[in-house]
Protein backbone atom coordinates (compact mmCIF):
# COMPACT_ATOMS: atom_id res chain seq x y z
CA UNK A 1 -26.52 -6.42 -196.23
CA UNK A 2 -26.97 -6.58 -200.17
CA UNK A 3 -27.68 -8.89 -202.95
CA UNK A 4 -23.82 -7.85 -203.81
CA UNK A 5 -22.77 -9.68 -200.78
CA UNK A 6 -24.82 -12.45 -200.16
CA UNK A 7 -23.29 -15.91 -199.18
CA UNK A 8 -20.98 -14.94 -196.66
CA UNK A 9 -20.41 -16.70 -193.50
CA UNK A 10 -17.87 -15.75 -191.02
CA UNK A 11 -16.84 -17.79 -188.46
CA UNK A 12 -15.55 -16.56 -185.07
CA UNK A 13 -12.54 -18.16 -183.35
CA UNK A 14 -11.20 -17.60 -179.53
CA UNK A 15 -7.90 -16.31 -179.47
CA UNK A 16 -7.28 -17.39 -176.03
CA UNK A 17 -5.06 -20.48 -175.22
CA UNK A 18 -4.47 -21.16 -171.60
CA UNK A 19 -7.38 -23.25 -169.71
CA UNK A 20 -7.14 -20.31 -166.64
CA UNK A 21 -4.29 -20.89 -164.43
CA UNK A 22 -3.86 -24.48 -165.05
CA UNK A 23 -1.11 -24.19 -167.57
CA UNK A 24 -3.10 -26.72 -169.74
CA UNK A 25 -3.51 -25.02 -173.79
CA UNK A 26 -7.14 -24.32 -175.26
CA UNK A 27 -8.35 -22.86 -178.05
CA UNK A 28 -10.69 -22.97 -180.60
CA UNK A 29 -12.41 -26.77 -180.96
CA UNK A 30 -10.93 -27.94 -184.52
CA UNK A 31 -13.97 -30.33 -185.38
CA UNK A 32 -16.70 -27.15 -184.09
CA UNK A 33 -14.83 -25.11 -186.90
CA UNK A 34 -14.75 -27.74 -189.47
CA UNK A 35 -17.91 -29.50 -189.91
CA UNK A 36 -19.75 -26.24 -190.31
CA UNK A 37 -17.02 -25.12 -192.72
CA UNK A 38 -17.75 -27.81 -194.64
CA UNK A 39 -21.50 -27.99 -194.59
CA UNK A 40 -21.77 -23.74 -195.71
CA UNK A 41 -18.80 -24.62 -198.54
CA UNK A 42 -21.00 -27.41 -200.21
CA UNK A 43 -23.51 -25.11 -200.08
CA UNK A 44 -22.06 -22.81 -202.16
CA UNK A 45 -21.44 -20.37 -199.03
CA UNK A 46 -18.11 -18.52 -198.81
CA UNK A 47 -16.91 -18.94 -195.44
CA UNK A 48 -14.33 -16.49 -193.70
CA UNK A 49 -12.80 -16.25 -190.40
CA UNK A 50 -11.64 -13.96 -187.42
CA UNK A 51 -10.57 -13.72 -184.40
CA UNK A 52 -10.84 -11.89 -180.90
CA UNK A 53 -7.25 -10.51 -180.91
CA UNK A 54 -6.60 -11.56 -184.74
CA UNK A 55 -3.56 -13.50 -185.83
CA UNK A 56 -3.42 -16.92 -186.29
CA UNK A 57 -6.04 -18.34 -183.13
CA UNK A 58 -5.21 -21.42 -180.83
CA UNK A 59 -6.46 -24.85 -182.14
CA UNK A 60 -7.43 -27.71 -179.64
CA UNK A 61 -9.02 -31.08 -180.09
CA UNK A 62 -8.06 -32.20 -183.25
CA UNK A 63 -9.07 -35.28 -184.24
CA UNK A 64 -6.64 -37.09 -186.92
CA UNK A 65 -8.85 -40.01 -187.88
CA UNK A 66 -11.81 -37.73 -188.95
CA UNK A 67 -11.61 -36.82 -192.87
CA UNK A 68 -12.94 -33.60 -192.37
CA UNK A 69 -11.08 -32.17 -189.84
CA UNK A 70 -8.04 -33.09 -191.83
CA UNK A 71 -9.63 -31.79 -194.75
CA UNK A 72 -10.13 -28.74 -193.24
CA UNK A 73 -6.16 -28.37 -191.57
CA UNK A 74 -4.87 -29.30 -195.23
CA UNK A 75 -7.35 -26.89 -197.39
CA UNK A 76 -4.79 -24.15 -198.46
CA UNK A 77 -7.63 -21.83 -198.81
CA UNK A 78 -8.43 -22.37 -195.04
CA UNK A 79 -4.39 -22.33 -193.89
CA UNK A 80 -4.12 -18.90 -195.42
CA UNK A 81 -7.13 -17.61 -193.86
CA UNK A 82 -6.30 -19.14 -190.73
CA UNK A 83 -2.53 -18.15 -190.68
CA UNK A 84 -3.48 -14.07 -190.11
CA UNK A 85 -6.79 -13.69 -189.11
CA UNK A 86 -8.51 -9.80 -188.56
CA UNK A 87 -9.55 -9.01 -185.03
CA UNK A 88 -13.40 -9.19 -184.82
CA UNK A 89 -12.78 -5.32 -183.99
CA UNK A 90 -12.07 -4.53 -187.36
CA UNK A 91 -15.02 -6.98 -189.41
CA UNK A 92 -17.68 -5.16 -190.86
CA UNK A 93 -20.97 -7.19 -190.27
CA UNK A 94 -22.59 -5.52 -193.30
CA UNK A 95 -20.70 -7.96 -195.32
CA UNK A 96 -22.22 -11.18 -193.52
CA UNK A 97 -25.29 -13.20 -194.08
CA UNK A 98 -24.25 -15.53 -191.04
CA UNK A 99 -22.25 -15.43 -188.32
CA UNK A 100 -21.18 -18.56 -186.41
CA UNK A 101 -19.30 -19.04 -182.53
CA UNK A 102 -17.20 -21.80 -183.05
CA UNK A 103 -16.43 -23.16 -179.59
CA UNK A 104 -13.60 -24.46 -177.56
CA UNK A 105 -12.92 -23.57 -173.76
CA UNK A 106 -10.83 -21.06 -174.96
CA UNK A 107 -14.53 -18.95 -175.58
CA UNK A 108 -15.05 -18.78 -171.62
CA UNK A 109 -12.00 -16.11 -171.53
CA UNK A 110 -12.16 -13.95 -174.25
CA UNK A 111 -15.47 -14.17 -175.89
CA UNK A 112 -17.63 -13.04 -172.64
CA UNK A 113 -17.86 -9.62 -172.60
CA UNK A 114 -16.11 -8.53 -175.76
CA UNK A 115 -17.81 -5.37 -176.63
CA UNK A 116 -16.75 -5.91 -180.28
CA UNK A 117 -18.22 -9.37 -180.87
CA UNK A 118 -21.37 -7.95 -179.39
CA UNK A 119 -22.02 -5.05 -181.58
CA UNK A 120 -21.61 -7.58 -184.66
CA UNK A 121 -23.88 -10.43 -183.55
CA UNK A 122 -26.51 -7.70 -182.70
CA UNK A 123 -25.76 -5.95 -186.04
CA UNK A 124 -26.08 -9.07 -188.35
CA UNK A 125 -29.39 -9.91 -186.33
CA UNK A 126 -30.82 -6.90 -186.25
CA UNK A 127 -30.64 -7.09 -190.17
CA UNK A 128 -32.13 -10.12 -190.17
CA UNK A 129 -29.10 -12.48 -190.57
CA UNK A 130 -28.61 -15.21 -188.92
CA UNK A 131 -26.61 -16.22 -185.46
CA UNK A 132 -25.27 -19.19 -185.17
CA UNK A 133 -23.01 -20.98 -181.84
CA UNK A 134 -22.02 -24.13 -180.89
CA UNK A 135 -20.99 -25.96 -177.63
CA UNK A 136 -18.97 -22.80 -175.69
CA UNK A 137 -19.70 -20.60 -178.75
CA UNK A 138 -23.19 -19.21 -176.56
CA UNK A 139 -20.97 -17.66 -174.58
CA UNK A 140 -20.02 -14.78 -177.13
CA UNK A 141 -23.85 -14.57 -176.48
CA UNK A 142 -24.24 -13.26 -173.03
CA UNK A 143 -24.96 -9.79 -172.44
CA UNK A 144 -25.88 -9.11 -176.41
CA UNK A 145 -28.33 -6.53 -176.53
CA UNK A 146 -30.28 -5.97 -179.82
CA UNK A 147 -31.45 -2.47 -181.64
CA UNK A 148 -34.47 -2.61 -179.46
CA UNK A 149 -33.10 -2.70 -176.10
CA UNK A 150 -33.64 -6.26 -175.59
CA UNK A 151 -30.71 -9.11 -174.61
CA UNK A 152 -30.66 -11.43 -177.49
CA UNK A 153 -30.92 -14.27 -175.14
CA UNK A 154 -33.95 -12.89 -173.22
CA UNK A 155 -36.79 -15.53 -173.45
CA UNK A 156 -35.06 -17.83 -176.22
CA UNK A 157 -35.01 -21.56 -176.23
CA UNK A 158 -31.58 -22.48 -176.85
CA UNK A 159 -28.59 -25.22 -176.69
CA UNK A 160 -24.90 -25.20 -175.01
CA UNK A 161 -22.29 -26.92 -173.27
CA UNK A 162 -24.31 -28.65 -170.25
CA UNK A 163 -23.19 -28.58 -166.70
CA UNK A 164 -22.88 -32.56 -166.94
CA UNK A 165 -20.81 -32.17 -169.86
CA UNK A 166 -18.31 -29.70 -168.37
CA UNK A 167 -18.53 -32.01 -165.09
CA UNK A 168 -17.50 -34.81 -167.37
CA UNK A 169 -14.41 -33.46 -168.96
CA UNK A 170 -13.53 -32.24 -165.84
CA UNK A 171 -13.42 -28.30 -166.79
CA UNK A 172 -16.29 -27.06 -163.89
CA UNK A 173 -13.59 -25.85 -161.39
CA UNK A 174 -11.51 -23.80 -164.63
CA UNK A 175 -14.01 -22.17 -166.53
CA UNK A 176 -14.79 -19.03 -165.36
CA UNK A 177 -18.34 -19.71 -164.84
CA UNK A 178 -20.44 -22.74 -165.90
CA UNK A 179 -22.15 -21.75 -169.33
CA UNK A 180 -25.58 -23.37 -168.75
CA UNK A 181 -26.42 -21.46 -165.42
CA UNK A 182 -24.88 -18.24 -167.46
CA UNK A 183 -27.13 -18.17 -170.27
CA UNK A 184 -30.16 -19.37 -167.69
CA UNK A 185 -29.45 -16.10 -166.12
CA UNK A 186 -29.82 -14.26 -169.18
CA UNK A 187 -32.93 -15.50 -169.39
CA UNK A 188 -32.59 -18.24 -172.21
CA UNK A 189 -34.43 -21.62 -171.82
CA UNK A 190 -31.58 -24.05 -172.06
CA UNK A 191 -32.39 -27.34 -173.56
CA UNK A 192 -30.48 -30.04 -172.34
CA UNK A 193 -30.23 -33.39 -174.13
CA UNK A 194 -28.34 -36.78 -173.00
CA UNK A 195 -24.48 -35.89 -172.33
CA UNK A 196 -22.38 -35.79 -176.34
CA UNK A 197 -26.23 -36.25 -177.87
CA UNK A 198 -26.70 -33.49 -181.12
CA UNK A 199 -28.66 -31.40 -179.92
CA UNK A 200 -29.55 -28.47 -181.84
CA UNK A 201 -32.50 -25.06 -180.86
CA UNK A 202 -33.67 -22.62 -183.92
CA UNK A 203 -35.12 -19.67 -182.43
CA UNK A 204 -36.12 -17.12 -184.75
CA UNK A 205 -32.82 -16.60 -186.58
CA UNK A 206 -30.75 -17.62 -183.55
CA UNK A 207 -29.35 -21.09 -183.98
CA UNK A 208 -27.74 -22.98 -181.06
CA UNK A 209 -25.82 -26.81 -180.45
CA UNK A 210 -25.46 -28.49 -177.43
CA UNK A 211 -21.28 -29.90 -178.26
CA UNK A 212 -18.99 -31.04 -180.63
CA UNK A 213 -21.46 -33.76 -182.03
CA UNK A 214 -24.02 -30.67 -183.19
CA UNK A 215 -21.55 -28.57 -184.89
CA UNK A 216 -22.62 -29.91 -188.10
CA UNK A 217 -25.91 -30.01 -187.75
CA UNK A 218 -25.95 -26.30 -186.06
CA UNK A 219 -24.37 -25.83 -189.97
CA UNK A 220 -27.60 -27.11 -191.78
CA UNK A 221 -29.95 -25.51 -189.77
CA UNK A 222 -28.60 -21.79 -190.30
CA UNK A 223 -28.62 -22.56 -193.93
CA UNK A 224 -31.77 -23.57 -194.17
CA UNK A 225 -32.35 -19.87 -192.65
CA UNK A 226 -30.24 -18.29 -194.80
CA UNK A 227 -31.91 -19.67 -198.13
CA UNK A 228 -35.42 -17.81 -196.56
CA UNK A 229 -33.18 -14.45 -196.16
CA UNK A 230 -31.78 -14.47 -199.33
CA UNK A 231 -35.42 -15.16 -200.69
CA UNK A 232 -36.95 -12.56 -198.76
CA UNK A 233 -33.99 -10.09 -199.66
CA UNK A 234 -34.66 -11.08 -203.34
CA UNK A 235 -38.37 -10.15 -203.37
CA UNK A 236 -37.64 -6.37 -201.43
CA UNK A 237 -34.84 -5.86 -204.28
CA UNK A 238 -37.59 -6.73 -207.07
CA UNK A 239 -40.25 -5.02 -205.98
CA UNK A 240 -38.23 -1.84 -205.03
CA UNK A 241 -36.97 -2.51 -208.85
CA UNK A 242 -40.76 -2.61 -209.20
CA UNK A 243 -41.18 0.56 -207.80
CA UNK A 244 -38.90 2.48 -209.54
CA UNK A 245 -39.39 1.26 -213.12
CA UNK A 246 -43.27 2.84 -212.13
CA UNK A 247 -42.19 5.69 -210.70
CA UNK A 248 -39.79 6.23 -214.10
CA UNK A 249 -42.68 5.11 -216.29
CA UNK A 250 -44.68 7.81 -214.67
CA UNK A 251 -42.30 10.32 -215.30
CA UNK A 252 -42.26 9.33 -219.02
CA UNK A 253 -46.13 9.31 -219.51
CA UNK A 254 -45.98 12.99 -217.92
CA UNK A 255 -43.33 14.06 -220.08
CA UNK A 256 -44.96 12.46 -223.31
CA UNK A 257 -48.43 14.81 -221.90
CA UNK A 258 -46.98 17.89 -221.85
């Protein structure tokens, strides 16, 4: 990443839209995409989007009576983003600050295992941006290995769709596996709060929310990161500026000597 750059987010959307054999549609959770939309855009963060097979990705749960969720389906901005969206295959992480998992059941398919969504979450952490995922966003999260050789989720203290919760809306017998025991056998500490309670982990730069209810605050939390990166990216770029004006002052003094 560079100064250039700074104050990108992109958000990641499932592109798959069948709960498994059921017949019933998924997708992406509107609300989990909007309320963090809206929390980076007031702070002056340029938000972009993509998708696991690009295209214009599934949409489930939207909720009419809440203002920003129908901000967010009316913003033209956000319609024309949305309408053709690249494949995560084709993003190049060096662009992004931030990336956030925006959940939805539709996660459980197609963000498991996608070799492509790994490579970017590791390479936006490993250069000290910041992850972000919410309610069945973790699950882009399994089986992430960073730089060093170590699983992202190896010893972290983080938040996701409960078992309760997925007992509750009556999804434990569809998803392909139950996210909580998943990311417990990845070796994450997962930290369960009261069933649709906010209920957000910070872990280093690794950001996590419990359901729908934390997406926002999931939002906040990352950019409170992101204003310490862009700080600490600010003070390498002035004192390699630093550097260089002494190494060309240097140069001058000798020149001046002979």
């Amino acid at each position: 990443m560079d100064i250039a750059t700074m104050k990108k987010v992109l958000l990641v959307l499932t592109s798959h839209d069948t709960l498994g054999d059921t017949g019933e549609a998924t997708g992406y959770f509107v609300g989990e995409a909007a309320h963090p939309w809206k929390v980076f855009r007031d702070a002056g963060y340029f938000v972009d989007f993509a998708s696991i097979g690009g295209g214009q990705p599934p949409q489930d749960g939207m909720d009419q009576e809440d203002p920003i969720q129908v901000e967010f389906t009316t913003d033209e901005t956000v319609k024309a983003s949305l309408y053709n969206t690249p494949k995560i295959a084709v993003v190049d992480p060096s662009q992004y600050h931030a990336v956030l998992l925006v959940g939805g059941h539709g996660t459980m398919w197609d963000f498991t295992g996608n070799k492509d969504l790994q490579q970017l979450i590791a390479s936006v952490y490993d250069s000290g941006g910041v992850v972000g995922a919410v309610c069945h966003g973790p699950s882009g999260l399994v089986d992430v290995e960073l730089g060093n050789g170590i699983g992202l989720l190896s010893g972290r203290k983080v938040a996701a769709f409960t078992n309760a919760e997925e007992e509750e809306v009556g999804k434990a017998n569809v998803v392909p596996y139950l996210l909580q025991d998943k990311l417990e056998e990845q070796g994450a500490t997962v930290k369960v709060a009261d069933k649709w309670e906010d209920n957000v982990q910070v872990d280093d730069h690794l950001v996590t929310g419990q359901n729908p209810q934390s997406a926002a605050s999931v939002a906040k939390e990352m950019t409170k990161l992101l204003t310490e990166v862009v700080l600490e990216e600010k003070a390498e770029e002035e004192k390699a500026s630093e550097q260089l004006r002494a190494e060309k002052d240097a140069e001058k003094a000798a020149e001046e000597e002979d």
